[in-house]
C-alpha atoms as a PDB file:
ATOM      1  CA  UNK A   1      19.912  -3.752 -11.554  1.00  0.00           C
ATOM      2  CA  UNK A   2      19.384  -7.374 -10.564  1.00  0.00           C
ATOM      3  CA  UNK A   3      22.648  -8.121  -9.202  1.00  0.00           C
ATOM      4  CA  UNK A   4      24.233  -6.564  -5.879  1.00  0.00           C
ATOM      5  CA  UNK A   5      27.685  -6.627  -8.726  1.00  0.00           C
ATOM      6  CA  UNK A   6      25.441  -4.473 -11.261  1.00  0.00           C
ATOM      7  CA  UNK A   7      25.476  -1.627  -8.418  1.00  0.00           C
ATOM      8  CA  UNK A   8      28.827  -1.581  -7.490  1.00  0.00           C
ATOM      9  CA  UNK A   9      30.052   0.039 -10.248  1.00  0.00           C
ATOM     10  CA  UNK A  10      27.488   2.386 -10.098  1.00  0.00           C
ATOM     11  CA  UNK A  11      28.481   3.308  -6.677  1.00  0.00           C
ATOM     12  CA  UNK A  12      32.361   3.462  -7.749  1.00  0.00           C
ATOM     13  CA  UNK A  13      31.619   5.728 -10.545  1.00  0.00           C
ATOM     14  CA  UNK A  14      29.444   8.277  -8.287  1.00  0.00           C
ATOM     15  CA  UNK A  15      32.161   8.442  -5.493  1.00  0.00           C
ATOM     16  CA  UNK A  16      34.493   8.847  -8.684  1.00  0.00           C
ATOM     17  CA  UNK A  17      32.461  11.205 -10.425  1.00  0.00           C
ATOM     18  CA  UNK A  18      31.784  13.437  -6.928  1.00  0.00           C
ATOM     19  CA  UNK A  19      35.581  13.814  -6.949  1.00  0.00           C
ATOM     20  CA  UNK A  20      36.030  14.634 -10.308  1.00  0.00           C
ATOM     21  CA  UNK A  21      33.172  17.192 -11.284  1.00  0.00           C
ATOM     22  CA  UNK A  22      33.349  18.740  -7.609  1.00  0.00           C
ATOM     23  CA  UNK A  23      29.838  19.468  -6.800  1.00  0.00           C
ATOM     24  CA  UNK A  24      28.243  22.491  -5.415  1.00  0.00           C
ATOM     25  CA  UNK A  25      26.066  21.379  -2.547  1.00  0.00           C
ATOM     26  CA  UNK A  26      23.628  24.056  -1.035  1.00  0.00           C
ATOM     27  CA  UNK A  27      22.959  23.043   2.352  1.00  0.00           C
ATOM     28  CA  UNK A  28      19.912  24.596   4.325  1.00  0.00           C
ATOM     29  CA  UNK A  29      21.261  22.967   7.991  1.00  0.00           C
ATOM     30  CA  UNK A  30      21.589  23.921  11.368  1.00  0.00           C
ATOM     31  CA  UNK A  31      24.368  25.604  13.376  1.00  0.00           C
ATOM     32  CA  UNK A  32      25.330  22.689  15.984  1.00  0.00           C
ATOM     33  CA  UNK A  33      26.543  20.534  12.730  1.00  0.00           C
ATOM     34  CA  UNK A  34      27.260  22.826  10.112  1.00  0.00           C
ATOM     35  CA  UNK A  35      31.493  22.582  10.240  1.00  0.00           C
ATOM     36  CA  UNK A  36      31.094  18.895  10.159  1.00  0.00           C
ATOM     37  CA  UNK A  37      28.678  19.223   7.167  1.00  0.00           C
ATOM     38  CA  UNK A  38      30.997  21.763   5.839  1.00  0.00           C
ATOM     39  CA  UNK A  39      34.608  19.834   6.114  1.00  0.00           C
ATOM     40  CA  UNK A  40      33.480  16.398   5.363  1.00  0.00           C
ATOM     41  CA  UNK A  41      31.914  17.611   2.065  1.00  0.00           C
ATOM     42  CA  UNK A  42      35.296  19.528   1.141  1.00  0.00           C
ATOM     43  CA  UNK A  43      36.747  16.290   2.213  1.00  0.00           C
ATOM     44  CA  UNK A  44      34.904  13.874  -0.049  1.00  0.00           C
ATOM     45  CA  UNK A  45      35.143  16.682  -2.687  1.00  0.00           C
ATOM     46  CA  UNK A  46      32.209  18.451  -2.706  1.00  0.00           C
ATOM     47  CA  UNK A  47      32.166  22.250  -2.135  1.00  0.00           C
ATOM     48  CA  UNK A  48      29.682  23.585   0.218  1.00  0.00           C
ATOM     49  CA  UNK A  49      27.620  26.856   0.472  1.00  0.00           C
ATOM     50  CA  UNK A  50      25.609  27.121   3.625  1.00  0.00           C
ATOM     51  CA  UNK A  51      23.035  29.193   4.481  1.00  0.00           C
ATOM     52  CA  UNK A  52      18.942  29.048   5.468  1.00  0.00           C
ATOM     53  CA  UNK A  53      17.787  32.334   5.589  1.00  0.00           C
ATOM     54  CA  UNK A  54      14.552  33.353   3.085  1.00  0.00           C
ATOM     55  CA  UNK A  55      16.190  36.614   3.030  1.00  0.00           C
ATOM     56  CA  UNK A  56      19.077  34.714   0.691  1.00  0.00           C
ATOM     57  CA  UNK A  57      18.945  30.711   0.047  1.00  0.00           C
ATOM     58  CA  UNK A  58      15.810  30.615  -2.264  1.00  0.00           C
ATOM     59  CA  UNK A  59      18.299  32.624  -4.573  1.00  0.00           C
ATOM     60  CA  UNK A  60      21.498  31.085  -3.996  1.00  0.00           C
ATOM     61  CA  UNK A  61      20.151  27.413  -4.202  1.00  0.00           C
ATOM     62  CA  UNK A  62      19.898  28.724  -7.716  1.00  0.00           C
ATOM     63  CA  UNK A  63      23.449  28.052  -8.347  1.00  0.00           C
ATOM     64  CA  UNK A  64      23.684  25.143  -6.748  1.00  0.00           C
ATOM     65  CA  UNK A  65      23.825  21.587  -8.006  1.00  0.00           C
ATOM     66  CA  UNK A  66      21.835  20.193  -5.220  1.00  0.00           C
ATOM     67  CA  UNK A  67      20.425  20.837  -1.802  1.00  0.00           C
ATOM     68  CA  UNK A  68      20.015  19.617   1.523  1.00  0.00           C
ATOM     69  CA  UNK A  69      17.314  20.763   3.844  1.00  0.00           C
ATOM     70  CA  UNK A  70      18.254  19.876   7.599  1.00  0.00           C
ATOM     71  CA  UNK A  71      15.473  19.957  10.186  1.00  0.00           C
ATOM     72  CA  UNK A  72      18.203  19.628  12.903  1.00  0.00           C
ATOM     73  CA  UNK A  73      18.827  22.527  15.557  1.00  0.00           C
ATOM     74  CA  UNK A  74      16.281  24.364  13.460  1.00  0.00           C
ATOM     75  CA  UNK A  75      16.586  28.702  13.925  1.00  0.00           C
ATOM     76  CA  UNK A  76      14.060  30.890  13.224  1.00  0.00           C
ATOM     77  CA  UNK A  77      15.920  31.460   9.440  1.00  0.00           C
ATOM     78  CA  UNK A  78      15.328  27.788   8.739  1.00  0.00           C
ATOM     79  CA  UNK A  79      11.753  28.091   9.575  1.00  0.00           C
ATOM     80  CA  UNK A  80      10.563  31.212   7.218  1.00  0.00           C
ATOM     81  CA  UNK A  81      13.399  29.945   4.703  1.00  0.00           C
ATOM     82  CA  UNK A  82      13.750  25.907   4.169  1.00  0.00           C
ATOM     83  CA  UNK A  83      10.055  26.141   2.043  1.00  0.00           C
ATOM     84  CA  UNK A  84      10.863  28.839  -0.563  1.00  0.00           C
ATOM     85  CA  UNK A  85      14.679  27.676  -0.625  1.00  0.00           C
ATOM     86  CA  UNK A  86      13.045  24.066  -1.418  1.00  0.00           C
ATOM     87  CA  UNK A  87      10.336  25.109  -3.476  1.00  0.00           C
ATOM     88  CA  UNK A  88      13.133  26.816  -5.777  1.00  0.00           C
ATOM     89  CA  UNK A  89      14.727  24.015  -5.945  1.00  0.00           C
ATOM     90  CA  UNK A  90      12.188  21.812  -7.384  1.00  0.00           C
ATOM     91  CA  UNK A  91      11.029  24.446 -10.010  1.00  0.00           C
ATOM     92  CA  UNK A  92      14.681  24.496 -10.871  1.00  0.00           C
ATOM     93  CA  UNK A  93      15.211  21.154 -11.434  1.00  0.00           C
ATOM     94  CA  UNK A  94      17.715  21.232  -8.593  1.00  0.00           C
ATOM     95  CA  UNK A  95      17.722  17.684  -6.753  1.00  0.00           C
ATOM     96  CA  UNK A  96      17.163  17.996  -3.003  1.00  0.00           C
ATOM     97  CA  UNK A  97      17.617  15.582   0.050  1.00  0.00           C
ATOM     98  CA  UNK A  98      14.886  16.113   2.602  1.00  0.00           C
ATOM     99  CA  UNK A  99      16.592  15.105   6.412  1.00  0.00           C
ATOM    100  CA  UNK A 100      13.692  15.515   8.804  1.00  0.00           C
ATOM    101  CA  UNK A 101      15.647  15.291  12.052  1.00  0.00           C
ATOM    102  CA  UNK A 102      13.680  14.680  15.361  1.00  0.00           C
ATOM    103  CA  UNK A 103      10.317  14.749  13.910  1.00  0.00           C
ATOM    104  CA  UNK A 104       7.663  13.650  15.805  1.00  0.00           C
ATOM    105  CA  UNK A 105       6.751  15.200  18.938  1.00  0.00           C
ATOM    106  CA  UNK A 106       8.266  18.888  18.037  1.00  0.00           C
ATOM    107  CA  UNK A 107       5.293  21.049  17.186  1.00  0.00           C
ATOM    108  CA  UNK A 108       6.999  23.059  14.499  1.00  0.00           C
ATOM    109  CA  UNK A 109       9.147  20.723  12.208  1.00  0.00           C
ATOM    110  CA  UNK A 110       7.026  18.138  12.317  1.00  0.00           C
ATOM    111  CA  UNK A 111       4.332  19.543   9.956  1.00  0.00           C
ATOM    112  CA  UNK A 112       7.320  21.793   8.295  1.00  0.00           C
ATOM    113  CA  UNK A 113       8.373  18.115   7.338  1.00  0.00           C
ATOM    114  CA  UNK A 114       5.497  17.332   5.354  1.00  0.00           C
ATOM    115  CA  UNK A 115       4.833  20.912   4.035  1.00  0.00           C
ATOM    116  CA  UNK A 116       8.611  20.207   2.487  1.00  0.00           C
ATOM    117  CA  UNK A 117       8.180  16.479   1.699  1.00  0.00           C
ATOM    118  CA  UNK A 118       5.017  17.481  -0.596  1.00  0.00           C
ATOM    119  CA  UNK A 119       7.850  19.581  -2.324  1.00  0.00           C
ATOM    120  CA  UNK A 120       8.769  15.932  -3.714  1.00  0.00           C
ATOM    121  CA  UNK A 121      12.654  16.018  -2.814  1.00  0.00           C
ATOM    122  CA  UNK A 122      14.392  13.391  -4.861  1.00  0.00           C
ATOM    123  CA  UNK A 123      15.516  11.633  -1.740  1.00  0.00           C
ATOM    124  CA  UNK A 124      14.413  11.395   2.016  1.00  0.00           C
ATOM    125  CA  UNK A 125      16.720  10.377   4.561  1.00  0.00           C
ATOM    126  CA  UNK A 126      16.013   9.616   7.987  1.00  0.00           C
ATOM    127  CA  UNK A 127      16.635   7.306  10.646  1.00  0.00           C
ATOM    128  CA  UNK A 128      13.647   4.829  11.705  1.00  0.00           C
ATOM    129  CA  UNK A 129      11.357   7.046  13.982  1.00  0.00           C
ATOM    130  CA  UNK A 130      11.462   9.910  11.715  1.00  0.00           C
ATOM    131  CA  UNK A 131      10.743   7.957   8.686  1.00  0.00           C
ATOM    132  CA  UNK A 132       7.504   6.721  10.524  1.00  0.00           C
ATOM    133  CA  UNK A 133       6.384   9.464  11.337  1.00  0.00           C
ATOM    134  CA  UNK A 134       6.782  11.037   7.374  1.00  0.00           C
ATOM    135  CA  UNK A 135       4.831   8.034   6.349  1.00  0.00           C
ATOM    136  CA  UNK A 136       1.569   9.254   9.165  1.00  0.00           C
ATOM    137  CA  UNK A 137       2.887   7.834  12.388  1.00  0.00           C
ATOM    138  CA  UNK A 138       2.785  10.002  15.705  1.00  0.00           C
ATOM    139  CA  UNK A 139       5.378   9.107  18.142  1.00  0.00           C
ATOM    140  CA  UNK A 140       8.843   9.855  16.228  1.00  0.00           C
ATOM    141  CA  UNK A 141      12.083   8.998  18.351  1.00  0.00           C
ATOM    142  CA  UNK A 142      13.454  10.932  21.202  1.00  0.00           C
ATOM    143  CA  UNK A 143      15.150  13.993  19.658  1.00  0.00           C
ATOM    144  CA  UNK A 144      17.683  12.852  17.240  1.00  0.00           C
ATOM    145  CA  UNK A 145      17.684   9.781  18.642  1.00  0.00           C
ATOM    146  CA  UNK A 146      15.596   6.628  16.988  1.00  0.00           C
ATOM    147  CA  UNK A 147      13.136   4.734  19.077  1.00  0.00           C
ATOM    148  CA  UNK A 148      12.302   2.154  16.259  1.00  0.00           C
ATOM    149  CA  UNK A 149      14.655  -0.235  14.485  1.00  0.00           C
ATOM    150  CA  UNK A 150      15.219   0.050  10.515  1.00  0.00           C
ATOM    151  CA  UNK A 151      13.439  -2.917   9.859  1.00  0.00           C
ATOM    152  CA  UNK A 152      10.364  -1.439  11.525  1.00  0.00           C
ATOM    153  CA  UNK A 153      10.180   1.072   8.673  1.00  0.00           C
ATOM    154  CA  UNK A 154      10.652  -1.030   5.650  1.00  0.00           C
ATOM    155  CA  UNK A 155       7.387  -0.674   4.886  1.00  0.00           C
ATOM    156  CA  UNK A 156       6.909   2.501   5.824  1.00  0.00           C
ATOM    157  CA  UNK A 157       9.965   3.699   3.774  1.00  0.00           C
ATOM    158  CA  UNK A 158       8.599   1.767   0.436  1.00  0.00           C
ATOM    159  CA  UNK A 159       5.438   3.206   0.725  1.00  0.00           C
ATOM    160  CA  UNK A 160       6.729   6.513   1.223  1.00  0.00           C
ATOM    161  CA  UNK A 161       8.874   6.181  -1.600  1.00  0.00           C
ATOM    162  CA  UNK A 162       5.838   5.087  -3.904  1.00  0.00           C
ATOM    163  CA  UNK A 163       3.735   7.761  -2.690  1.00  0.00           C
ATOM    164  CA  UNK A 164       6.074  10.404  -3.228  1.00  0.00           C
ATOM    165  CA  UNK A 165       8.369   9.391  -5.893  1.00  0.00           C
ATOM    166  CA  UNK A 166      11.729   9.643  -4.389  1.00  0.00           C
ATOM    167  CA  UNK A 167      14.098   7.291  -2.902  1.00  0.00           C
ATOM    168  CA  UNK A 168      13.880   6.821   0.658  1.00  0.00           C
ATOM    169  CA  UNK A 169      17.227   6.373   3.159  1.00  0.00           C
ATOM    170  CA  UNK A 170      16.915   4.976   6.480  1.00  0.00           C
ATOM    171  CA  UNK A 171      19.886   5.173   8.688  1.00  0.00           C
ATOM    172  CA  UNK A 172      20.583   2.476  11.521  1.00  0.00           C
ATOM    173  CA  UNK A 173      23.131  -0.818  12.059  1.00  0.00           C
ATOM    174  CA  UNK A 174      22.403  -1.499   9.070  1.00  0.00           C
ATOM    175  CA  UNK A 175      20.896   1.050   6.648  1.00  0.00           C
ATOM    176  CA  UNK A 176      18.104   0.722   4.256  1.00  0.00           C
ATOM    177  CA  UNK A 177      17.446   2.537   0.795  1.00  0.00           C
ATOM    178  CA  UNK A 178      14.518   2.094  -1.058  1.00  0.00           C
ATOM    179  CA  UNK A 179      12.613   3.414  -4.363  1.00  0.00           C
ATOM    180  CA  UNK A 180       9.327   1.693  -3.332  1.00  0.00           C
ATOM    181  CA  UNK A 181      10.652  -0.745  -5.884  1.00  0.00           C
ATOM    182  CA  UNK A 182      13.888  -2.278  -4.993  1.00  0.00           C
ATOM    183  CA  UNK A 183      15.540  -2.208  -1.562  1.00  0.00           C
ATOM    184  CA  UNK A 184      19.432  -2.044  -0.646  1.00  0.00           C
ATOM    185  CA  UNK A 185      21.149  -2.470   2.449  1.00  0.00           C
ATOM    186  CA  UNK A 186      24.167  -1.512   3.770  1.00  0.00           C
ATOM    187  CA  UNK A 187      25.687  -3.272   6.755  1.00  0.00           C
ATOM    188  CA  UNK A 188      28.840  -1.419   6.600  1.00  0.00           C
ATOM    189  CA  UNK A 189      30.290   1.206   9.476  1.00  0.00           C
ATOM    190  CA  UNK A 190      30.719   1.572  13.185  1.00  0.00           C
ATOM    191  CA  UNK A 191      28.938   2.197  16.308  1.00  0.00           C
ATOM    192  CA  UNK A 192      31.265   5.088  16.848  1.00  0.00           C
ATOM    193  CA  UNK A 193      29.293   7.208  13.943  1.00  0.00           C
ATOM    194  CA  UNK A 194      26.542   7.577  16.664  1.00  0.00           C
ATOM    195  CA  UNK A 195      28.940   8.970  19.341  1.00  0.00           C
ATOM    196  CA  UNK A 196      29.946  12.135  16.455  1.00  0.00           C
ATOM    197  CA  UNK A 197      27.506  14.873  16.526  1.00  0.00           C
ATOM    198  CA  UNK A 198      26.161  15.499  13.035  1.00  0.00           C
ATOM    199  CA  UNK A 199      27.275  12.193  11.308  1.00  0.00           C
ATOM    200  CA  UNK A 200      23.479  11.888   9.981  1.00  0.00           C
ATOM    201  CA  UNK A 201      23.417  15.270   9.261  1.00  0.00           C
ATOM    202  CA  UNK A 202      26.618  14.800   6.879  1.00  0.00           C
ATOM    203  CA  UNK A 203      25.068  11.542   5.320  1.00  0.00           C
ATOM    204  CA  UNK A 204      22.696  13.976   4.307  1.00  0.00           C
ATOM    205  CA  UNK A 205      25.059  16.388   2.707  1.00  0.00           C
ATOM    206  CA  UNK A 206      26.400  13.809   0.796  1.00  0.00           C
ATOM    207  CA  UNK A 207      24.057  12.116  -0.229  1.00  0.00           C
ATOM    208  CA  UNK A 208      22.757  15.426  -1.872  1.00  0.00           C
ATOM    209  CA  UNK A 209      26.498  15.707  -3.056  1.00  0.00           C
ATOM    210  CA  UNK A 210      25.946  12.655  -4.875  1.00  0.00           C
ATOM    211  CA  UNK A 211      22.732  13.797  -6.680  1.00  0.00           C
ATOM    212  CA  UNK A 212      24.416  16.212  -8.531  1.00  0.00           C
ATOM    213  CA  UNK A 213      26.277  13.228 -10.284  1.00  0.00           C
ATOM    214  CA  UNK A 214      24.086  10.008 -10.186  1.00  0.00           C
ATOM    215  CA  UNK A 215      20.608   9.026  -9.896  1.00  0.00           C
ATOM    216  CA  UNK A 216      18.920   9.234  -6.383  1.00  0.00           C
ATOM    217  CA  UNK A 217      18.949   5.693  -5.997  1.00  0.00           C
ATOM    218  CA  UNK A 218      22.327   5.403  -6.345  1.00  0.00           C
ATOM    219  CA  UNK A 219      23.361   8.550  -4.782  1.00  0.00           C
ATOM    220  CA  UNK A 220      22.062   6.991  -1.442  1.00  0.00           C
ATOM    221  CA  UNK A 221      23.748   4.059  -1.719  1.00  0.00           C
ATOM    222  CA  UNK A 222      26.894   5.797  -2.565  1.00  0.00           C
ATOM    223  CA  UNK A 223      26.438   8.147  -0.169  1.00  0.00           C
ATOM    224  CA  UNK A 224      26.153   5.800   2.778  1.00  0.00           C
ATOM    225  CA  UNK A 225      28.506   3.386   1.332  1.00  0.00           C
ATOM    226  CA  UNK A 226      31.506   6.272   1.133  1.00  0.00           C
ATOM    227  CA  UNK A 227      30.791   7.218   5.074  1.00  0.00           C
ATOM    228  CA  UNK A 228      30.377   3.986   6.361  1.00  0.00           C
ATOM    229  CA  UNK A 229      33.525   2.939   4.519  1.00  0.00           C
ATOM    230  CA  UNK A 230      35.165   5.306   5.793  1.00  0.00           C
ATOM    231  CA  UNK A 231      34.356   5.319   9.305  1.00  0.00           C
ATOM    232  CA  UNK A 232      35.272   1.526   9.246  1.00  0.00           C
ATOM    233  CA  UNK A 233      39.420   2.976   8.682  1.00  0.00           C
ATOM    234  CA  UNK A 234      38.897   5.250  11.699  1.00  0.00           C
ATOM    235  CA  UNK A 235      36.948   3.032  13.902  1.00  0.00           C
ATOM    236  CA  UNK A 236      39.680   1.818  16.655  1.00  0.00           C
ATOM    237  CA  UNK A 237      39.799   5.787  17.458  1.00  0.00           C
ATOM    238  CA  UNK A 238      37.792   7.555  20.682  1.00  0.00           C
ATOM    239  CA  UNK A 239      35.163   9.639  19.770  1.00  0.00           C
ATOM    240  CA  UNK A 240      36.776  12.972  19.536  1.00  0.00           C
ATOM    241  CA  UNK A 241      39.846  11.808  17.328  1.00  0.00           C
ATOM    242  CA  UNK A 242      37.614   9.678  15.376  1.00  0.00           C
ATOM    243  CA  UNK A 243      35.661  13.124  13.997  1.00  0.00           C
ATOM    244  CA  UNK A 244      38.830  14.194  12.535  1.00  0.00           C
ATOM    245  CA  UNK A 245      39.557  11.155  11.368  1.00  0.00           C
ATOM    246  CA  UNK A 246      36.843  10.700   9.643  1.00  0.00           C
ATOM    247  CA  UNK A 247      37.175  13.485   7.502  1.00  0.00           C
ATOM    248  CA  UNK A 248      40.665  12.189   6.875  1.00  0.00           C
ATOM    249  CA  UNK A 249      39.225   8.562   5.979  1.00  0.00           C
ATOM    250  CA  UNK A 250      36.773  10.471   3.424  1.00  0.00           C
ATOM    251  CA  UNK A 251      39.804  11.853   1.966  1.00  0.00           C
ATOM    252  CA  UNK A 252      42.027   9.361   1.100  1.00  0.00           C
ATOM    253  CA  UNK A 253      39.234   6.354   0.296  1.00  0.00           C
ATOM    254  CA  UNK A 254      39.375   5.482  -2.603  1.00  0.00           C
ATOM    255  CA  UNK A 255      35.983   5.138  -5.249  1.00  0.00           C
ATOM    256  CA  UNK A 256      36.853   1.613  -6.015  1.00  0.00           C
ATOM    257  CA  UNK A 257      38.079   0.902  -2.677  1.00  0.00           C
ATOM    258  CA  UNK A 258      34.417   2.266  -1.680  1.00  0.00           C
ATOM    259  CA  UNK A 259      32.981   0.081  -4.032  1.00  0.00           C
ATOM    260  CA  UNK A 260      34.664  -2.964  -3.294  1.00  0.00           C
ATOM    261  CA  UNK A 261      34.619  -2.837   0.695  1.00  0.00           C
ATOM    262  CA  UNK A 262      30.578  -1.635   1.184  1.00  0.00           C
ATOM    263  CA  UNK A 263      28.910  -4.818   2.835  1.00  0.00           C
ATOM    264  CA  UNK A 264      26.336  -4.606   0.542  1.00  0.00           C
ATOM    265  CA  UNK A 265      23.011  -6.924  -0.118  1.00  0.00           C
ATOM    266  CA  UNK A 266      19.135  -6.292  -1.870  1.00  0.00           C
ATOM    267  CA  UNK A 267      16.684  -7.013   0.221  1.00  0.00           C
END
């Protein structure tokens, strides 16, 4: 791809493809935004099975077609079950999206992060702090909540991708994706997806929706380009009408429309 024309296509014919094939998507998330996670992947036309306990998601990610593995609001399930679920996953040949919500400070997910991360999922996606802190910072963000801007983990997101061989998403104003190799960014979307719980959390999700039908590069961008997209057709809403309309918006977008609107640059 050496054109920012070369990859629209691509993204058109993942959104297309997600829609068409239906995807099974296997997400290993927390309670607080699991029925966002779950409608807005029926909405973009996924199908999702949710669970985290070891007791039962290292053998039903076997039927999957890909996974996500949310640190966010993490239970004592997710803690004895995301490894084994993910670990299944790779020897599978199942693609996985690692989200490493609020890492930093927390004594528990942080080094559950990189336990996971040396799992090689095919893409990471974070927001700024939490990337930095994959890549060997120490500070993270506060909760959720990013302390560092996107740009301030370029870097940190190629090398990451380069040392681990995945793709690496970083969520912000405008979000960056990265293979180590070549960079996109998407300045599409709307302050409002920060005032949603469990937007990032369903970037995720779809994102890992999108693996099951195009390469992790593209996947991201797709991914990020189909939310932001459609938060853009929801974004004169409040907060609590603009949730449900979002999963509306993910509904009746269409690929090309995706495709075509997605303020989209390399860099």
């Amino acid at each position: 791809m050496s054109d920012v024309d070369d990859l629209r296509p691509r993204v058109a014919a993942a959104v297309g493809a997600l829609r068409e094939r239906a995807p099974l998507v296997h997400g290993a998330t927390g309670s607080v935004t699991r029925a966002l996670v779950a409608d807005g992947l029926l909405a973009a036309g996924a199908r999702p099975m949710l669970t985290e306990s070891a007791a039962e998601a290292p053998t039903l990610v076997t039927v999957a077609d890909a996974l996500l593995v949310n640190l966010g609001s993490l239970s004592t399930d997710g803690m004895v079950g995301f490894l084994p679920t993910a670990r299944t996953a790779a020897e599978r040949g199942v693609p996985w999206v690692l989200d490493p919500t609020a890492i930093g400070v927390a004594p528990v997910r942080t080094p559950l992060a990189r336990e996971l991360l040396a799992l090689r999922p095919s893409v990471v996606r974070g927001n700024a702090s939490e990337v930095l802190v994959l890549a060997g910072g120490t500070t993270g963000g506060r909760g959720a909540d990013s302390t560092a801007c996107p740009e301030a983990a370029a870097r940190a997101a190629r090398a990451l991708a380069l040392d681990h061989a995945c793709v690496v998403a970083v969520s912000g104003e405008v979000d960056l994706v990265t293979d180590g190799r070549r960079s996109a960014r998407i300045s599409s979307g709307t302050p409002l997806l920060t005032r949603v719980t469990g937007t990032g959390c369903l970037l995720g999700a779809l994102t890992a929706a999108h693996l099951a039908v195009a390469t992790p590069f593209v996947a991201a961008v797709a991914a990020t380009a189909l939310l932001t997209v459609a938060s853009e057709r929801v974004a004169h809403l409040r907060p609590g009408s603009f949730r449900v309309g979002l999963l509306d918006a993910l509904d009746e977008v269409g690929a090309d429309e995706v495709a075509g609107e997605v303020r989209l640059a390399w860099g």
